[in-house]
N, C-alpha and C. Protein backbone atom coordinates (compact mmCIF):
# COMPACT_ATOMS: atom_id res chain seq x y z
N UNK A 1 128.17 91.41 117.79
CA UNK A 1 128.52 92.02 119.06
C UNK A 1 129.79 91.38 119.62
N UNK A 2 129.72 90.23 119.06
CA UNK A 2 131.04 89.20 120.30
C UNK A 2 132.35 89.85 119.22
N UNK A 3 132.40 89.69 117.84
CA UNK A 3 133.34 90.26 117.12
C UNK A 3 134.09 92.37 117.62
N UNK A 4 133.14 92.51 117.33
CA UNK A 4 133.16 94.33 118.69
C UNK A 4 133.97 94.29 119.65
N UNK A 5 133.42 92.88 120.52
CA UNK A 5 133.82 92.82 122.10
C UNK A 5 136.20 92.17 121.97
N UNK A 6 135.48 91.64 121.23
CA UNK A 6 136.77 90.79 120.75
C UNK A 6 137.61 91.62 120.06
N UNK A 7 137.78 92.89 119.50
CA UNK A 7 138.05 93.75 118.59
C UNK A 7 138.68 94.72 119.27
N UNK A 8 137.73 95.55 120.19
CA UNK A 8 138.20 96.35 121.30
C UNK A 8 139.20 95.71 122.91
N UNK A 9 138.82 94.64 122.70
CA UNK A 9 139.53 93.30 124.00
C UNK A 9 141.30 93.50 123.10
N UNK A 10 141.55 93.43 122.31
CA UNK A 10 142.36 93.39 121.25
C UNK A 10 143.28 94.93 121.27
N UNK A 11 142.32 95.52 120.77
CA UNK A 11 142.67 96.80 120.78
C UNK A 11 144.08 97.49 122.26
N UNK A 12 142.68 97.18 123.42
CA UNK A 12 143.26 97.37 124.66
C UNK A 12 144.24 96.91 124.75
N UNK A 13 144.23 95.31 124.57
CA UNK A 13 145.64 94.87 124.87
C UNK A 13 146.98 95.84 123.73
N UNK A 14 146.92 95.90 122.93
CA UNK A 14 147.56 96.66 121.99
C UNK A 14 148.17 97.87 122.56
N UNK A 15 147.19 98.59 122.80
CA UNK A 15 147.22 99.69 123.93
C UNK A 15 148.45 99.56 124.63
N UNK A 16 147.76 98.78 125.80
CA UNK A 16 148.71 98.16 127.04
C UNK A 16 149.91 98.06 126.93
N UNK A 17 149.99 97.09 125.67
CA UNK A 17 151.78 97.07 125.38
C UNK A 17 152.26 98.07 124.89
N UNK A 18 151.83 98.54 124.11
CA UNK A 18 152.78 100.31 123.61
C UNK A 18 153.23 100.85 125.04
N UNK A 19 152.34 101.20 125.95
CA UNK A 19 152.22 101.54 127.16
C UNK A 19 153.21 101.11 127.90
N UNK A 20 153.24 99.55 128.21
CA UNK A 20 154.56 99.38 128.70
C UNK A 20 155.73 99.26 128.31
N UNK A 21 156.27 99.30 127.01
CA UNK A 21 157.27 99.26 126.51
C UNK A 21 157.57 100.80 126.58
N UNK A 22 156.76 101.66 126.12
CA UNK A 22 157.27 103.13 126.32
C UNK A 22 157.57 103.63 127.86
N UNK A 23 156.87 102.76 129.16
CA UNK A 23 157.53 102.78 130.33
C UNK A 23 158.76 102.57 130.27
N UNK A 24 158.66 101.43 129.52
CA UNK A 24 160.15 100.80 130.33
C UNK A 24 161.02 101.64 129.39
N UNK A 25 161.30 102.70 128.54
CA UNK A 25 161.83 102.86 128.44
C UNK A 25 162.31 104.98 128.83
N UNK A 26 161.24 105.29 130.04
CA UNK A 26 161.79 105.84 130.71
C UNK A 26 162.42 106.25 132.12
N UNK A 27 162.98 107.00 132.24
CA UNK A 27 164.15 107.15 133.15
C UNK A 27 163.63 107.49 134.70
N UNK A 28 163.70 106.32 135.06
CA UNK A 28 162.75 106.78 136.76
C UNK A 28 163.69 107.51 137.83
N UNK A 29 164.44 108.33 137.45
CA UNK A 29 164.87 109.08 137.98
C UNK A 29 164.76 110.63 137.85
N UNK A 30 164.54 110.85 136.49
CA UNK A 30 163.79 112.30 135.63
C UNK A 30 162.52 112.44 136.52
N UNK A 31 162.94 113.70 137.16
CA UNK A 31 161.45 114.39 137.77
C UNK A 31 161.13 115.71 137.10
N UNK A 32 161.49 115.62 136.12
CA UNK A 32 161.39 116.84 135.69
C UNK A 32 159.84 117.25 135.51
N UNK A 33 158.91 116.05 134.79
CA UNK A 33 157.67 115.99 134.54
C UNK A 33 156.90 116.54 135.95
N UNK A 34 157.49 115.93 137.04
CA UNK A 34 156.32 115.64 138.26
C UNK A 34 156.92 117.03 139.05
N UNK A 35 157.60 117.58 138.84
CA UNK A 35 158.04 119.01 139.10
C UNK A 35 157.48 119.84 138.32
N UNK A 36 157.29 119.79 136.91
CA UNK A 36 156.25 120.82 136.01
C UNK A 36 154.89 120.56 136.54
N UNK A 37 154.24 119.41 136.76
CA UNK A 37 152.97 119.50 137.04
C UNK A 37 152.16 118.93 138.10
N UNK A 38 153.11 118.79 139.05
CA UNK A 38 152.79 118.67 140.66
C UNK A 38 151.72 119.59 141.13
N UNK A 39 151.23 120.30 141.09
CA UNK A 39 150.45 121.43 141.15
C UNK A 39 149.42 121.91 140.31
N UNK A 40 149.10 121.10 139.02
CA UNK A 40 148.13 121.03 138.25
C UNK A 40 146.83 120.77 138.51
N UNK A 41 146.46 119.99 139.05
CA UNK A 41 145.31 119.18 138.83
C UNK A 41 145.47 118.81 140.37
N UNK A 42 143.23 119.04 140.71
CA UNK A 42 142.95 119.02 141.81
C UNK A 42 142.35 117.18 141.76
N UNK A 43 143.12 117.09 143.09
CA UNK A 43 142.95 115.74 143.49
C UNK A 43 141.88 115.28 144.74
N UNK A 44 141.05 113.97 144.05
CA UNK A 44 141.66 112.66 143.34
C UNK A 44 141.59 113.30 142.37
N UNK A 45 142.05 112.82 140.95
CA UNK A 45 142.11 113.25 139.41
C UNK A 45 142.18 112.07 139.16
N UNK A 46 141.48 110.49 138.61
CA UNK A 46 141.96 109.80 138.57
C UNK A 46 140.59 109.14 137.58
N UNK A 47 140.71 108.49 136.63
CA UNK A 47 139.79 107.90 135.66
C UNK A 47 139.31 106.47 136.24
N UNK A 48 140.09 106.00 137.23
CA UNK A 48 140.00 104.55 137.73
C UNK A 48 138.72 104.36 138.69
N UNK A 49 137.79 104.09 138.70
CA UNK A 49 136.79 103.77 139.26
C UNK A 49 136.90 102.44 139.99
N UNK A 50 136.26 102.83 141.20
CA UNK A 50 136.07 101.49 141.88
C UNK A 50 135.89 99.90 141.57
N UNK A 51 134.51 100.49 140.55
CA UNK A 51 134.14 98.95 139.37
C UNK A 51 135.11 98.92 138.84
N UNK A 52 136.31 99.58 138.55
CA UNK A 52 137.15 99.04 137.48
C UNK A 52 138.52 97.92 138.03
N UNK A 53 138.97 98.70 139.29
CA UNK A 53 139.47 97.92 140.28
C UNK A 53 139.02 96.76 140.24
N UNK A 54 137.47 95.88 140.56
CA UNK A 54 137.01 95.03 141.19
C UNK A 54 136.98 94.10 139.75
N UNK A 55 136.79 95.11 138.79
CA UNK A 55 136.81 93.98 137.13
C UNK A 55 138.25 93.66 137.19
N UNK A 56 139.16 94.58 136.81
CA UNK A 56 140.67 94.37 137.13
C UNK A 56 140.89 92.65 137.86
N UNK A 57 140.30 93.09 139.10
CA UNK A 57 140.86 91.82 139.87
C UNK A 57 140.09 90.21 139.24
N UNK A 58 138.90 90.42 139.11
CA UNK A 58 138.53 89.37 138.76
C UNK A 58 139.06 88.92 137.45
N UNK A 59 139.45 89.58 136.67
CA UNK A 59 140.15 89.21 135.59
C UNK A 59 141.40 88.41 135.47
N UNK A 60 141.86 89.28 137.06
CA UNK A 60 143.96 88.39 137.38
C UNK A 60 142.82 86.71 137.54
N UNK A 61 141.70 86.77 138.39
CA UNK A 61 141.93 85.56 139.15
C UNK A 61 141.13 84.57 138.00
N UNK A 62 140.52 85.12 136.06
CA UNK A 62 139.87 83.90 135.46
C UNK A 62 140.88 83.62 134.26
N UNK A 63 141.62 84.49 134.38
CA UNK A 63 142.16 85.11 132.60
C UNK A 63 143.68 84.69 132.59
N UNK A 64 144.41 84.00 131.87
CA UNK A 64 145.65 83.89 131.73
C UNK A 64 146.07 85.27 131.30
N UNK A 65 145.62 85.72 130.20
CA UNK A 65 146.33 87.31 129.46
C UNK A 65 146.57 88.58 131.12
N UNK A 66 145.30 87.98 131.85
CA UNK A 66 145.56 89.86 132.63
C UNK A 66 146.79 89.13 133.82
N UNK A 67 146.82 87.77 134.09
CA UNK A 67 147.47 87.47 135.16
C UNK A 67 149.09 87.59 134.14
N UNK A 68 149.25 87.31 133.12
CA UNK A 68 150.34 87.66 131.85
C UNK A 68 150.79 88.84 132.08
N UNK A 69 149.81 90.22 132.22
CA UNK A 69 150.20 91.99 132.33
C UNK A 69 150.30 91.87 133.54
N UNK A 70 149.69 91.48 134.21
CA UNK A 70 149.71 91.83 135.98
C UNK A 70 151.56 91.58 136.20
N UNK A 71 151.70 90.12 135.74
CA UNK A 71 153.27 89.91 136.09
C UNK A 71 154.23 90.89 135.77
N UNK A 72 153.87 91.38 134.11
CA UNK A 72 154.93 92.23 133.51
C UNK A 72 155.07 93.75 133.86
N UNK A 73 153.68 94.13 134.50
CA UNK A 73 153.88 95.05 135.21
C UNK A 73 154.46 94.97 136.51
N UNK A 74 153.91 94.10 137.17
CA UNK A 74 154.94 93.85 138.50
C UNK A 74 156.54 94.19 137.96
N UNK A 75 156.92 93.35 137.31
CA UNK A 75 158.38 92.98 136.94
C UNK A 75 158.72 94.46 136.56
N UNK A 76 157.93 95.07 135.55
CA UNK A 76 158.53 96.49 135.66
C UNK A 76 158.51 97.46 136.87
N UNK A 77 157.81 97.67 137.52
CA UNK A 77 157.97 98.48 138.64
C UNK A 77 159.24 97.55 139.64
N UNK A 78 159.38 96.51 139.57
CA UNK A 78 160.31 95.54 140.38
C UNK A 78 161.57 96.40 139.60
N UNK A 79 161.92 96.51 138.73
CA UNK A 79 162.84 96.98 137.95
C UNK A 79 163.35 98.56 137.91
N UNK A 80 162.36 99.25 138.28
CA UNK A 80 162.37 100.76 138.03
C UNK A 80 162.60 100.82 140.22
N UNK A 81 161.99 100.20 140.82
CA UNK A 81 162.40 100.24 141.85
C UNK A 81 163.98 100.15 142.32
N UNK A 82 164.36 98.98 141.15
CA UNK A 82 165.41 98.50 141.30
C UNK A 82 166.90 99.88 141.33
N UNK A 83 166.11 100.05 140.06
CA UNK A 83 166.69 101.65 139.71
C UNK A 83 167.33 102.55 140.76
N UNK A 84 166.23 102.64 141.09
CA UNK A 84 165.97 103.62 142.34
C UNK A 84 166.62 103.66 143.52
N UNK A 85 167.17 102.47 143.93
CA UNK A 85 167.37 102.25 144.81
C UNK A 85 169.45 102.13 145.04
N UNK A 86 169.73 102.30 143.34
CA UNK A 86 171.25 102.49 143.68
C UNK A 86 171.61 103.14 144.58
């Protein structure tokens, strides 16, 4: 079971980074997306659950790895803001 847990823990992170590297490498100024489908989907629409939030956090405050993504996501939105703001 701990090999599973450790496997999929793995996985995610894997995930995660594809994830942010394919952020960072688009153009936060292209609305083209949020103009096609602004109007799609009835809201909330959102997979994030409350418990997941509250695991989320406890994780920044035991775990070196999530307080590791927490930063690099900060730093990217710090960056895409940055963008934005020419």
């Amino acid at each position: 079971m701990c090999h599973i847990r450790r496997l999929g823990t793995t996985a995610m992170m894997l995930l995660l980074a594809v994830i942010s590297v394919a952020a960072q490498q688009l153009d936060p100024t292209d609305w083209s997306d949020w103009e096609q489908y602004r109007n799609v989907d009835d809201y909330p629409c959102t997979n994030i659950q409350p418990e997941d939030l509250e695991r989320a956090r406890a994780n920044i405050e035991r775990s070196d790895w999530a307080q590791e993504y927490l930063q690099n996501v900060v730093n990217g939105a710090d960056a895409i803001l940055e963008q934005l703001s020419r």
